[in-house]
C-alpha atoms as a PDB file:
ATOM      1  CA  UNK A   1     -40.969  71.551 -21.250  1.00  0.00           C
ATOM      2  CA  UNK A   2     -37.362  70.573 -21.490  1.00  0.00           C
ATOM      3  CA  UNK A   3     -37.014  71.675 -18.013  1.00  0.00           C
ATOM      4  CA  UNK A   4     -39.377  69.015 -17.562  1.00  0.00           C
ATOM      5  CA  UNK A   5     -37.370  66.385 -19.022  1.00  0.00           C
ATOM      6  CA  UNK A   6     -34.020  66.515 -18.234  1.00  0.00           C
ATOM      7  CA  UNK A   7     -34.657  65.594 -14.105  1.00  0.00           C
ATOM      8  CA  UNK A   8     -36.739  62.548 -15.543  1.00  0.00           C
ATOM      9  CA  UNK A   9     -33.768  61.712 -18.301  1.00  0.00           C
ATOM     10  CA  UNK A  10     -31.048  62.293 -15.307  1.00  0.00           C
ATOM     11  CA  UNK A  11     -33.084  59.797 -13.223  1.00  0.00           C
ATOM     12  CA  UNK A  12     -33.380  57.183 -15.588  1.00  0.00           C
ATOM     13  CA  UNK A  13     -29.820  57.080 -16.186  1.00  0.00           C
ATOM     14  CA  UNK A  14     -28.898  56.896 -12.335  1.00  0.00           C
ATOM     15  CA  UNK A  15     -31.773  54.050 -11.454  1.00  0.00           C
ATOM     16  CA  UNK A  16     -30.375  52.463 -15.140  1.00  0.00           C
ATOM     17  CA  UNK A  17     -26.764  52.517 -13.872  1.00  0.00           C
ATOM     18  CA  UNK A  18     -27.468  51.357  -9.995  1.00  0.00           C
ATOM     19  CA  UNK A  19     -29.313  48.376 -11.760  1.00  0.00           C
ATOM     20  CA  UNK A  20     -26.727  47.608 -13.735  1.00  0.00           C
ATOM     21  CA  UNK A  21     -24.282  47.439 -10.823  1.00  0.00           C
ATOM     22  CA  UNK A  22     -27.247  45.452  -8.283  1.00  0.00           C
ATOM     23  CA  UNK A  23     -26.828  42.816 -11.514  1.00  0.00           C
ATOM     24  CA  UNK A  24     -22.635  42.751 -11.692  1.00  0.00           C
ATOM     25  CA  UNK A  25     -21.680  39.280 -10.003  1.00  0.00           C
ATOM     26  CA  UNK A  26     -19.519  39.468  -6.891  1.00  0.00           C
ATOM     27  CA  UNK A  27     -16.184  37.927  -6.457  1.00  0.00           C
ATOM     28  CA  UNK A  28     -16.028  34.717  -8.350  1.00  0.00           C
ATOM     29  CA  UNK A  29     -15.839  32.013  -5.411  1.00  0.00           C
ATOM     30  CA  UNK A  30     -15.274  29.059  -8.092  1.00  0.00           C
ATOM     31  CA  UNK A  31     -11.441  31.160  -9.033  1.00  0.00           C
ATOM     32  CA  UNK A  32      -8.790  28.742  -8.503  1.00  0.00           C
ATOM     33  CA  UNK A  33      -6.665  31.919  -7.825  1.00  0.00           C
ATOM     34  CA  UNK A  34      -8.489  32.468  -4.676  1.00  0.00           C
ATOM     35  CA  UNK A  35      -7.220  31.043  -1.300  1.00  0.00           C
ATOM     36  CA  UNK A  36      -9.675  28.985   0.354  1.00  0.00           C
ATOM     37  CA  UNK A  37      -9.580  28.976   3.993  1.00  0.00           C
ATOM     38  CA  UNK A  38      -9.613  25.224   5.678  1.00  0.00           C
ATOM     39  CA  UNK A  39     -12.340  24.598   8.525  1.00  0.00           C
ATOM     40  CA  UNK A  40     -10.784  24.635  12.277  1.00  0.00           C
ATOM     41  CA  UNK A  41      -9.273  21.767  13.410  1.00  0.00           C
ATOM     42  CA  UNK A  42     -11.519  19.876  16.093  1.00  0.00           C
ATOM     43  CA  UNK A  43      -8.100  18.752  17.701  1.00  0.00           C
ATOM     44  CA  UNK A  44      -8.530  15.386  16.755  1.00  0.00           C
ATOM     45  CA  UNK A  45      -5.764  14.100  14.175  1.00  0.00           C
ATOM     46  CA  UNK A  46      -6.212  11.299  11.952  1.00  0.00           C
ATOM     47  CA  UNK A  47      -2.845   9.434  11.885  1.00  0.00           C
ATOM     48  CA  UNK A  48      -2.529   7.792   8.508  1.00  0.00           C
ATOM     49  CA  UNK A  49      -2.828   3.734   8.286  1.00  0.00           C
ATOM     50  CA  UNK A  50       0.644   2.112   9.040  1.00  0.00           C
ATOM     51  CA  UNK A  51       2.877   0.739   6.027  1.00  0.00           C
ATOM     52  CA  UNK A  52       2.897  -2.758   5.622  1.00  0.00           C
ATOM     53  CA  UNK A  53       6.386  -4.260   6.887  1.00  0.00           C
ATOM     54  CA  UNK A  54       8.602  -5.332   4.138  1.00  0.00           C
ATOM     55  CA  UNK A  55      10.996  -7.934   4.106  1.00  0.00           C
ATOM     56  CA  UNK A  56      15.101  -7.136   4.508  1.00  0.00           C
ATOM     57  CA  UNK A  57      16.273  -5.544   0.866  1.00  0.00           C
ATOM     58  CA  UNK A  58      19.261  -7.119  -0.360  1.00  0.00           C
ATOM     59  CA  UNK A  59      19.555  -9.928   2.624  1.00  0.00           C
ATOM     60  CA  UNK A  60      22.667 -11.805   1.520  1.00  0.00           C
ATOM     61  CA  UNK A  61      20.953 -14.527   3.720  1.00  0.00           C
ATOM     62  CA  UNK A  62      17.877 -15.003   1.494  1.00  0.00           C
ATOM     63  CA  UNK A  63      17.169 -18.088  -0.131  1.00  0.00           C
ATOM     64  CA  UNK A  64      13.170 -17.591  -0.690  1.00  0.00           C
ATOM     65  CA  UNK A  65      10.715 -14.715  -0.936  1.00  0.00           C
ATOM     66  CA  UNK A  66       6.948 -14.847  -1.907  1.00  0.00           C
ATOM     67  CA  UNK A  67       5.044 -11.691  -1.760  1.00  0.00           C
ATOM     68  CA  UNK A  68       1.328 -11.949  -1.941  1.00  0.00           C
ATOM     69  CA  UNK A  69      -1.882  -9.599  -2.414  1.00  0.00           C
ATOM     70  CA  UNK A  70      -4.496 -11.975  -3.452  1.00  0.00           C
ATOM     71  CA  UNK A  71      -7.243  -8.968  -4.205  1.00  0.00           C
ATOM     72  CA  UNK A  72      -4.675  -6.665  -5.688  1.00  0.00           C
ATOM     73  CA  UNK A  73      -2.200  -6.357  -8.798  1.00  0.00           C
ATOM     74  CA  UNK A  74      -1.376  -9.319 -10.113  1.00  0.00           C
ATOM     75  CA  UNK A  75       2.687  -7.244 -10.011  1.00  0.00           C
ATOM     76  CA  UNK A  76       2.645  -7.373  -5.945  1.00  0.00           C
ATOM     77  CA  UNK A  77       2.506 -11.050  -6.379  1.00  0.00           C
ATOM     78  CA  UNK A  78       5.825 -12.730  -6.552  1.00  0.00           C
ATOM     79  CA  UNK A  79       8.007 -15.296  -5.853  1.00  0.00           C
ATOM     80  CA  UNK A  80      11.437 -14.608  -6.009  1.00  0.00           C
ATOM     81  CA  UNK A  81      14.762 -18.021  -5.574  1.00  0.00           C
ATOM     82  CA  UNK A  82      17.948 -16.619  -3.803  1.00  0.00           C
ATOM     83  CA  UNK A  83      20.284 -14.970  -3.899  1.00  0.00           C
ATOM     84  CA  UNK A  84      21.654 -17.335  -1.248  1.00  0.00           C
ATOM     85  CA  UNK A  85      20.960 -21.356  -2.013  1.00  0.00           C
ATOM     86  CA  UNK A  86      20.963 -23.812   0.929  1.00  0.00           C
ATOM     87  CA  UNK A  87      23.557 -25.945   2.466  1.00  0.00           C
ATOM     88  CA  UNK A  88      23.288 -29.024   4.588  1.00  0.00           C
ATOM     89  CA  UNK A  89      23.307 -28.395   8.034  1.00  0.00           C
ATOM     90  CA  UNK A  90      21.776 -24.632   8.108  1.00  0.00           C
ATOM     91  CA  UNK A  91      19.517 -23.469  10.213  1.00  0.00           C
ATOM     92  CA  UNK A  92      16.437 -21.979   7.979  1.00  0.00           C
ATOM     93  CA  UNK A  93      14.641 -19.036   9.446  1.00  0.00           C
ATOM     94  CA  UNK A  94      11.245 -18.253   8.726  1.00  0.00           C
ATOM     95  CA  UNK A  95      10.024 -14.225   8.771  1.00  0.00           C
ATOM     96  CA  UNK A  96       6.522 -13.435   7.655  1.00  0.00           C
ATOM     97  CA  UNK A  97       3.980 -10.693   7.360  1.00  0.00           C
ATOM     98  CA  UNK A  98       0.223 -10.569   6.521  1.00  0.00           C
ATOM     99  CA  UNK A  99      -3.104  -8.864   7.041  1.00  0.00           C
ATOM    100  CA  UNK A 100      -6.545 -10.695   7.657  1.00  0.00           C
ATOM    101  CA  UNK A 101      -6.855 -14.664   7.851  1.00  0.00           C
ATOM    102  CA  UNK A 102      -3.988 -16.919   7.438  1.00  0.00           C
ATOM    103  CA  UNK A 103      -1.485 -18.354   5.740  1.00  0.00           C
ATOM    104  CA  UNK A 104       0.703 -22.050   5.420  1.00  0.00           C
ATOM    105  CA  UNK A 105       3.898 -22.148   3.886  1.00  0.00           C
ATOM    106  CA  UNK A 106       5.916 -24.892   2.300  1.00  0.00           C
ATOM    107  CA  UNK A 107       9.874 -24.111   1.743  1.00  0.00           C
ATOM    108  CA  UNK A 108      10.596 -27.025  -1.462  1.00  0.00           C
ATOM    109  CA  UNK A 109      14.139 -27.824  -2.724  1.00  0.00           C
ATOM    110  CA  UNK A 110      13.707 -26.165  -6.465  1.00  0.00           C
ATOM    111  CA  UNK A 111      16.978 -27.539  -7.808  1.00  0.00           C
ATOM    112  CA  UNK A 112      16.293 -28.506 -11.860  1.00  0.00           C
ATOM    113  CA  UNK A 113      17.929 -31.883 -12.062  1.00  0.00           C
ATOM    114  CA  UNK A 114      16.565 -32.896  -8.258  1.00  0.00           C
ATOM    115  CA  UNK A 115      13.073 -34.129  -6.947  1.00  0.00           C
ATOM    116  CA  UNK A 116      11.367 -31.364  -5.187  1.00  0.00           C
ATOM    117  CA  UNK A 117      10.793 -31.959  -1.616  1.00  0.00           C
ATOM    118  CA  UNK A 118       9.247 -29.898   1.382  1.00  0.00           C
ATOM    119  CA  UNK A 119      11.802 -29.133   3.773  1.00  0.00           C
ATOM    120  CA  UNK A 120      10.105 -27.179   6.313  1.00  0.00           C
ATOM    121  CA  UNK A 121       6.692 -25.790   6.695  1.00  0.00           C
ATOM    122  CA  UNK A 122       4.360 -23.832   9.625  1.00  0.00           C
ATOM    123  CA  UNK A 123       1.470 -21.630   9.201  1.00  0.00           C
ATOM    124  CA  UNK A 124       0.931 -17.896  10.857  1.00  0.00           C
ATOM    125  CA  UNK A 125      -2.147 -16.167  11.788  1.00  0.00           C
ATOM    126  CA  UNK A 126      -1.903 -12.939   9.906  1.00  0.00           C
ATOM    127  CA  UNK A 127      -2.407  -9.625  12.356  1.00  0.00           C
ATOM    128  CA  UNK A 128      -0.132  -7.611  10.910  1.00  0.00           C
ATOM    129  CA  UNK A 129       2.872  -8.460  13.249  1.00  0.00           C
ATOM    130  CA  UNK A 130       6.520 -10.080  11.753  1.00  0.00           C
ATOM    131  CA  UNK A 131       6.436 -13.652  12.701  1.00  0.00           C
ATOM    132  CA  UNK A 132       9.777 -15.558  12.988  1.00  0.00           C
ATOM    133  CA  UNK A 133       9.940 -19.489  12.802  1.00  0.00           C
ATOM    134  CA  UNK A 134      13.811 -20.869  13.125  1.00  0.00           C
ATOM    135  CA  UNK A 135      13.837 -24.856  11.964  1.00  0.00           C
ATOM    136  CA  UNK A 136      15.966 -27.246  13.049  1.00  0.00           C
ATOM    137  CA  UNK A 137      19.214 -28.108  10.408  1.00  0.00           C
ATOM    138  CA  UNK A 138      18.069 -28.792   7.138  1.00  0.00           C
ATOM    139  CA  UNK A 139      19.290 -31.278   4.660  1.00  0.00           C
ATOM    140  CA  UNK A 140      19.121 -29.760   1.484  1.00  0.00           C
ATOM    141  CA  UNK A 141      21.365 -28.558  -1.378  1.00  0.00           C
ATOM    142  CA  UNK A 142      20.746 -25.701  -3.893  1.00  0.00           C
ATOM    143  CA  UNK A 143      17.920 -23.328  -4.400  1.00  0.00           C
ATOM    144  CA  UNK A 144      14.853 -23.218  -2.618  1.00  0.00           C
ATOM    145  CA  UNK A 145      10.834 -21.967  -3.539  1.00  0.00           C
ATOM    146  CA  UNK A 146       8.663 -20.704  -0.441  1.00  0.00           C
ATOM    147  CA  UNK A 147       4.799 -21.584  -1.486  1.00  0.00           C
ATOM    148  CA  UNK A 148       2.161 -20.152   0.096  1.00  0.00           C
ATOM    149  CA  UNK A 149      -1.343 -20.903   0.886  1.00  0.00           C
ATOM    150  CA  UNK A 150      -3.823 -17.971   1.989  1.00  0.00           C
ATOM    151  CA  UNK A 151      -6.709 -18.091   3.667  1.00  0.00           C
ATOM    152  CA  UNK A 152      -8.841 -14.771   3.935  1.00  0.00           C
ATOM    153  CA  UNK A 153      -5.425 -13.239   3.711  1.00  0.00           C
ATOM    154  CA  UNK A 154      -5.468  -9.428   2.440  1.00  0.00           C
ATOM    155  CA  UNK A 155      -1.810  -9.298   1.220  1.00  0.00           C
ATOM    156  CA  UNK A 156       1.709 -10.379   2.985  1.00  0.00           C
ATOM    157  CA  UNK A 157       5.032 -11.616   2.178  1.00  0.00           C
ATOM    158  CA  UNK A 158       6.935 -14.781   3.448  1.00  0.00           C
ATOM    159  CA  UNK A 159      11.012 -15.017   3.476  1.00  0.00           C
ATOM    160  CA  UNK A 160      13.322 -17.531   3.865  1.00  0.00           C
ATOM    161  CA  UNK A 161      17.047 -17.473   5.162  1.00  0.00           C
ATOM    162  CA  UNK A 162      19.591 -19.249   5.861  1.00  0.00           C
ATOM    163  CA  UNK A 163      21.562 -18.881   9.727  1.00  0.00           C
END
């Protein structure tokens, strides 16, 4: 009888062990360890959307700067006097930049101890191109605020110099 027994006890143990390794999980696809392999390229390349233009940094010439993103941080929104101030008889140049809509712009004398007064204005469709507006002489003295009015406008800057 124990002839008997041992070919059934050796044959449980080998189907017991082969079902024990048809149950042990595979490599673990979810390891962060493991490489994963990107699909093939279709050829086609994506080029990434172009950066806004910004305005000169640092232009000696500046006498105005309003940066505007009406749907975005209230930070990107600023308006920023100099460093340069007007003098009678410059030529102001106007260089803008904007997405979607349009915008109007006012340059106003911004002196404390003077009335403020417009002393050039223009408007710009905004399709993402610099626009440049030169004015005639001004007659102005001192510092100078560029205000801006948007319409449908996604975000954009307007600067003002001095020639």
């Amino acid at each position: 009888m124990s002839s008997r027994i041992r070919p059934l006890l050796l044959g449980g143990v080998v189907l017991a062990a082969l079902g024990v390794a048809g149950c042990t999980a595979g490599p673990d696809d979810s390891d962060p360890t493991t490489p994963v392999t990107p699909p093939a390229s279709s050829g086609a390349q994506t080029a990434p959307p172009p950066a806004p233009l910004e305005p000169e940094a640092d232009d000696p010439a500046q006498v105005a700067l309003t940066r505007f993103d009406p749907d975005g941080d209230a930070a990107a929104n600023a308006s920023i006097t100099g460093p340069a101030v007007v003098s009678s008889g410059q030529i102001l140049r106007i260089d803008t930049w904007c997405t979607g809509g349009a915008i109007s712009y006012e340059v106003m004398t911004s002196a404390v101890d003077q009335e403020r007064r417009a002393i050039a204005s223009g408007s710009f469709a905004c399709d993402d191109t610099l626009h440049t507006q030169d004015h005639q002489r001004i007659d102005a003295e001192g510092p100078v605020q560029v205000l801006v009015t948007t319409g449908g406008t996604s975000a954009g800057w307007v600067q003002a110099r001095v020639e």
